[in-house]
Protein backbone atom coordinates (compact mmCIF):
# COMPACT_ATOMS: atom_id res chain seq x y z
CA UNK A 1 0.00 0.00 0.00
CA UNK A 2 3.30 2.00 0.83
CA UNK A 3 4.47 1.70 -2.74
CA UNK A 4 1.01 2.87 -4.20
CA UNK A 5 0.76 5.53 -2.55
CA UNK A 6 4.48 6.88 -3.54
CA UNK A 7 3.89 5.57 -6.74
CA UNK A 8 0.46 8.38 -7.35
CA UNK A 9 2.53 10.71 -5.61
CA UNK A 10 5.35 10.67 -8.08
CA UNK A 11 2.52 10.58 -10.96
CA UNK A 12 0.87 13.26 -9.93
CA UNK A 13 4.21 15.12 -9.38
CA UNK A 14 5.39 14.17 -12.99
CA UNK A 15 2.48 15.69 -14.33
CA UNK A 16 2.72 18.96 -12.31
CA UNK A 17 5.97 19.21 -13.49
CA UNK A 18 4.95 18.69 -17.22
CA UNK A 19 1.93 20.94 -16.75
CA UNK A 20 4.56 23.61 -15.48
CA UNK A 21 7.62 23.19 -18.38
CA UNK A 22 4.59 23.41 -20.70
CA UNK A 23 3.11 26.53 -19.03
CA UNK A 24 6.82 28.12 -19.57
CA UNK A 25 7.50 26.92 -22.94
CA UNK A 26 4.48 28.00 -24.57
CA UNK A 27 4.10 30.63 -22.36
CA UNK A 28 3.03 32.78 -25.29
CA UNK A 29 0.46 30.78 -27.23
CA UNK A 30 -2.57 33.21 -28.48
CA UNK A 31 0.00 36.13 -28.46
CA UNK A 32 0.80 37.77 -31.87
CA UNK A 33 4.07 38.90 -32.24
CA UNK A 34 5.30 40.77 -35.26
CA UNK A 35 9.43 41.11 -36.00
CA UNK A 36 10.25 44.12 -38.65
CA UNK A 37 13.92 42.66 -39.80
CA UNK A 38 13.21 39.19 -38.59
CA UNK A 39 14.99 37.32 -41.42
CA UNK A 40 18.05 37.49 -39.85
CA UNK A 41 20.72 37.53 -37.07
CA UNK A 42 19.33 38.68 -33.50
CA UNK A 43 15.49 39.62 -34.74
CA UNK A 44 15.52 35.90 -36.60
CA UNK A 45 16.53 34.52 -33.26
CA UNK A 46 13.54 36.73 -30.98
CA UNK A 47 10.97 35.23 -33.99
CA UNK A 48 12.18 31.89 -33.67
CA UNK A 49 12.06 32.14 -29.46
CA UNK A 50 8.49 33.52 -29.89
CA UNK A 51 7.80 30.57 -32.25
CA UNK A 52 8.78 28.22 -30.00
CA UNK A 53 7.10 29.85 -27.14
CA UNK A 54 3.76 29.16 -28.93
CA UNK A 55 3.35 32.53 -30.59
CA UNK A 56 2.26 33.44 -33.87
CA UNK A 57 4.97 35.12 -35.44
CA UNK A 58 5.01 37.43 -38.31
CA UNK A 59 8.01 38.34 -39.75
CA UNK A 60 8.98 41.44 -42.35
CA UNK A 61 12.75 41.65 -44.22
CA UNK A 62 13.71 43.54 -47.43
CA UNK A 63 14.59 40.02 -49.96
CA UNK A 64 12.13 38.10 -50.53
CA UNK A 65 15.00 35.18 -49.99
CA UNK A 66 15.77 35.76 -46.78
CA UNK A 67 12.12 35.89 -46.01
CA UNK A 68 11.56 32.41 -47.34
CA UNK A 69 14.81 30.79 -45.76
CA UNK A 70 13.15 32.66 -42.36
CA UNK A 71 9.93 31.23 -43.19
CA UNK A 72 11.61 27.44 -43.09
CA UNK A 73 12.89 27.57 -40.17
CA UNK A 74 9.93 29.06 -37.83
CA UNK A 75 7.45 26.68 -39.56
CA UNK A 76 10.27 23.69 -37.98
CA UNK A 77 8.83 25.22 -34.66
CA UNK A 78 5.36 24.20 -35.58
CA UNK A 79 3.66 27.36 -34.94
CA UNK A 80 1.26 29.61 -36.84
CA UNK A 81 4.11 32.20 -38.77
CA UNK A 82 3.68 34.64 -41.52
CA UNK A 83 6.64 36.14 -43.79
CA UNK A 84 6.02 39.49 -45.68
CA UNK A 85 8.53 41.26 -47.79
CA UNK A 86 9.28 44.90 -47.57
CA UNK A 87 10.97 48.10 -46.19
CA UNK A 88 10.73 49.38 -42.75
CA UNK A 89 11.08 52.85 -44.90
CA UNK A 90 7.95 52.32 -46.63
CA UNK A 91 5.44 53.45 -44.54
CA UNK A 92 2.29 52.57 -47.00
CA UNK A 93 3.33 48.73 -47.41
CA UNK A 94 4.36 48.64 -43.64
CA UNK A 95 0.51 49.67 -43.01
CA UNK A 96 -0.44 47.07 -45.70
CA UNK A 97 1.64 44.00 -43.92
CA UNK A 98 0.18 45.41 -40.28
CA UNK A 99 -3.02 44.84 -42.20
CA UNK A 100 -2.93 41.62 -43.41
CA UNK A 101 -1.93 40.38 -39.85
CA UNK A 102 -4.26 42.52 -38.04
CA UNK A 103 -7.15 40.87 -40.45
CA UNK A 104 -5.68 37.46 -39.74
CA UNK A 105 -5.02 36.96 -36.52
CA UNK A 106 -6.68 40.03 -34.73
CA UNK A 107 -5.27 42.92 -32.29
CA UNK A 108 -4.58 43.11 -28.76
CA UNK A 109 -6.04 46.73 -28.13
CA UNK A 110 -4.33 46.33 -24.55
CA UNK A 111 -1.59 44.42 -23.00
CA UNK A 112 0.66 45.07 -25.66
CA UNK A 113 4.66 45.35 -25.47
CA UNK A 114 6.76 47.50 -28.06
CA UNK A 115 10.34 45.82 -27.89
CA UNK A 116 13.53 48.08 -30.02
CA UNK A 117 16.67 46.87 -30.49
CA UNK A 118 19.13 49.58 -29.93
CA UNK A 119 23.39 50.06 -28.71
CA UNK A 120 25.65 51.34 -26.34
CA UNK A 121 26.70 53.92 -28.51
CA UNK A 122 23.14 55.80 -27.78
CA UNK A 123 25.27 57.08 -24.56
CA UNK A 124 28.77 56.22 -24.84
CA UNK A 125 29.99 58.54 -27.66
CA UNK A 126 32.39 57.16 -30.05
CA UNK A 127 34.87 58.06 -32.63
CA UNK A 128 34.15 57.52 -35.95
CA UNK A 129 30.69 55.98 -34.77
CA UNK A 130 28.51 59.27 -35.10
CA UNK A 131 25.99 57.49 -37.48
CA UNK A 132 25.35 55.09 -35.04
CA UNK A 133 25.57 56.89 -31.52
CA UNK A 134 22.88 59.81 -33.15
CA UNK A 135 20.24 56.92 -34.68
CA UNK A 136 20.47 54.06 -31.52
CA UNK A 137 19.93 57.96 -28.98
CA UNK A 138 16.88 58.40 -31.17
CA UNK A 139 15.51 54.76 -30.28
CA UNK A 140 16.47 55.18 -26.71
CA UNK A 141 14.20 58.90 -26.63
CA UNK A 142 11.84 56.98 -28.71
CA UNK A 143 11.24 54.40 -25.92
CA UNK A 144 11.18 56.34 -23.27
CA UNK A 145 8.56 58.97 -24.88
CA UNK A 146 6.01 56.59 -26.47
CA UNK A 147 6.24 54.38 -22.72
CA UNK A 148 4.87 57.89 -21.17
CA UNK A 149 2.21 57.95 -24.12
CA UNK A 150 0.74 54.66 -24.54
CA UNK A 151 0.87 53.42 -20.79
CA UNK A 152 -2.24 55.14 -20.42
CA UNK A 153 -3.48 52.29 -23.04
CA UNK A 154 -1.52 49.85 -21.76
CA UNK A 155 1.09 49.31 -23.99
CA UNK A 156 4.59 48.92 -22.59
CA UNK A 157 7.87 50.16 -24.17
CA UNK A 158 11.34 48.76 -23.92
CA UNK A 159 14.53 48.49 -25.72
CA UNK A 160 17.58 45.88 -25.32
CA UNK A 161 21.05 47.22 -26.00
CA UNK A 162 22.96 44.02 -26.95
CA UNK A 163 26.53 43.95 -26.91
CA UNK A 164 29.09 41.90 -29.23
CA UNK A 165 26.56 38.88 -30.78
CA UNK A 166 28.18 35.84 -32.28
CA UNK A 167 26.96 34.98 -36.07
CA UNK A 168 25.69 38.38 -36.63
CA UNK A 169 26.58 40.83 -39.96
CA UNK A 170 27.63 43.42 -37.37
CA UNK A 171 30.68 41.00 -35.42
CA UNK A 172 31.43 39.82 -39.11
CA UNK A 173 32.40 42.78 -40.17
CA UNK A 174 33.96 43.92 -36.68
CA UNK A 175 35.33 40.70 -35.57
CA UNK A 176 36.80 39.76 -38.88
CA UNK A 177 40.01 38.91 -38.22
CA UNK A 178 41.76 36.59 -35.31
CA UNK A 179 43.33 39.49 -33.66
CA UNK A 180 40.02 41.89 -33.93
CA UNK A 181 38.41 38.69 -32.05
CA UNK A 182 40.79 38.41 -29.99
CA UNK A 183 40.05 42.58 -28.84
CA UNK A 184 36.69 42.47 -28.94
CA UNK A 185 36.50 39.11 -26.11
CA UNK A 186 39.10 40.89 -23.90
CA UNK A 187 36.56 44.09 -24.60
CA UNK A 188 33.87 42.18 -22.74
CA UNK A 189 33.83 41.38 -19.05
CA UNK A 190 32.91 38.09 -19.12
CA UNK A 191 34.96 37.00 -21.79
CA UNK A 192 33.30 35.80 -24.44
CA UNK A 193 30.62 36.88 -27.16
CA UNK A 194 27.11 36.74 -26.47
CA UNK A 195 24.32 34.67 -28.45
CA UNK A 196 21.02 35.15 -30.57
CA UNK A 197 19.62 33.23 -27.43
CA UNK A 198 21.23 35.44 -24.88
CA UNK A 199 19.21 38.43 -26.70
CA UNK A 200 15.70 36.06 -27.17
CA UNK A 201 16.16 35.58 -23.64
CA UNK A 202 15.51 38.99 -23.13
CA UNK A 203 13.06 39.59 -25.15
CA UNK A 204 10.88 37.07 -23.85
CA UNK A 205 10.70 38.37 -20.55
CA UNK A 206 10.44 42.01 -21.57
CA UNK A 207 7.34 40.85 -23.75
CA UNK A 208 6.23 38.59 -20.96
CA UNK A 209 3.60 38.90 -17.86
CA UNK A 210 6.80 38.37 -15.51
CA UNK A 211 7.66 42.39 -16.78
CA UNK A 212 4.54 43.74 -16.28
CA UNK A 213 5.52 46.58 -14.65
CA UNK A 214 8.82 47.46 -16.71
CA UNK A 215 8.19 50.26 -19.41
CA UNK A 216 10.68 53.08 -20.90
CA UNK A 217 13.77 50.91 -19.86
CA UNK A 218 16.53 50.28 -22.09
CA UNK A 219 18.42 46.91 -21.05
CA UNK A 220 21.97 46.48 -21.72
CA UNK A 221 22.45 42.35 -22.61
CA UNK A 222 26.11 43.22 -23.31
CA UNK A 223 28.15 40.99 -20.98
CA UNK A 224 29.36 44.12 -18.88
CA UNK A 225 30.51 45.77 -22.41
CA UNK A 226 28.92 48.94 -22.12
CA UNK A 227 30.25 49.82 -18.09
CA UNK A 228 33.99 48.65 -19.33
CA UNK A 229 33.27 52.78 -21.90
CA UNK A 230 33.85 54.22 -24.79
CA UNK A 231 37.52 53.65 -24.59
CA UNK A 232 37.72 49.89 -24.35
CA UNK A 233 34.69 49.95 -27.37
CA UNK A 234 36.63 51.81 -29.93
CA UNK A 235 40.12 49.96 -28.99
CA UNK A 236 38.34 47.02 -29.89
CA UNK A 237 36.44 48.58 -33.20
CA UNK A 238 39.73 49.37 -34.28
CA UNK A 239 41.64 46.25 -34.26
């Protein structure tokens, strides 16, 4: 009788446990999320975490290509996803993708979370990075205004500030050699590059219930980058 009774409590424990990794894997199911530049890199990696969190993912990139190759590998996450080609500049077929979403899958009116992707250099100003430091400020301002606006409506606003990101075009270009590797992982605090993953992560909480009360913060994932200043950044930019 001993046995049994350990026996239903380790059944009923096993199934707890399922019902919980299943409550936190698909944590997002009847959420829509939409990803402008989501064929690629870090935004390919928050789409595919979304995917696999049981969202419906839409996704928007400039070649029709990239869209497709996208396209392959959220449908391998067996979710509901959507791939649109265009550019973020063109306002009219931006409205005309929103659309199509919007008319398939519905709006949440309230509840919603604006996520940006944005850099370091938006307050660490660096040589030869002007470009950069003036456009990722804007995003920063940009968060921080609209999370004022629309908290009235309930609509949060945040922004993640990643730092060096393995498999990216940016480190490719910046990390193209052994020895600019080499500066850039001495660059970072802990020691090593961050991952697509590490940024998802981040995402997912930012966009989750868990963050509820976090709007108009900008969220360095950087591995310490962005404390170690401007200095260490453009050493390392310049290798």
């Amino acid at each position: 009788m001993l046995e049994v009774r350990r026996s239903c409590v380790k059944s009923s424990r096993d199934r707890s446990l399922r019902d919980r990794r299943r409550t936190v894997t698909k944590r997002f199911e009847h959420h829509n999320v939409f990803v402008a530049g989501g064929t690629s890199g870090i935004n390919l990696g928050i789409a595919v975490a979304f995917a696999n969190a049981g969202a419906r993912v839409a996704v928007l990139g400039r070649d029709e290509g990239r869209v497709a190759v996208a396209l392959e590998r959220l449908r391998a996450t067996g979710g509901d996803v959507q791939g649109h080609a265009g550019d973020v500049r063109d306002a009219p077929r931006i409205a005309e993708v929103l659309s199509q979403v919007r008319c398939e899958w519905g709006l949440r009116r309230s509840g919603a979370a604006l996520l940006s992707i944005t850099a370091a250099q938006s307050w660490l100003p660096m040589a030869a990075q002007a470009h950069v430091c003036a456009a990722k400020a804007g995003i920063d301002q940009l968060t921080r205004t609209l999370a004022l606006e629309w908290g009235p409506h309930g609509v949060r606003v945040n922004a993640i500030a990643p730092g060096p990101i393995e498999d990216t075009e940016g480190m490719r270009r910046m990390a193209h050699s052994e020895a600019s590797r080499a500066a850039w992982t001495r660059a970072v605090p802990l020691r090593r590059f961050g991952s697509t993953a590490d940024i998802a992560g981040a995402a997912l909480w930012l966009c989750s219930a868990e963050a509820g009360y976090v709007t108009g913060a900008v969220v360095p994932v950087d591995g310490g980058v962005a404390p170690a200043g401007a200095g260490v950044l453009t050493q390392a930019m310049t290798q």
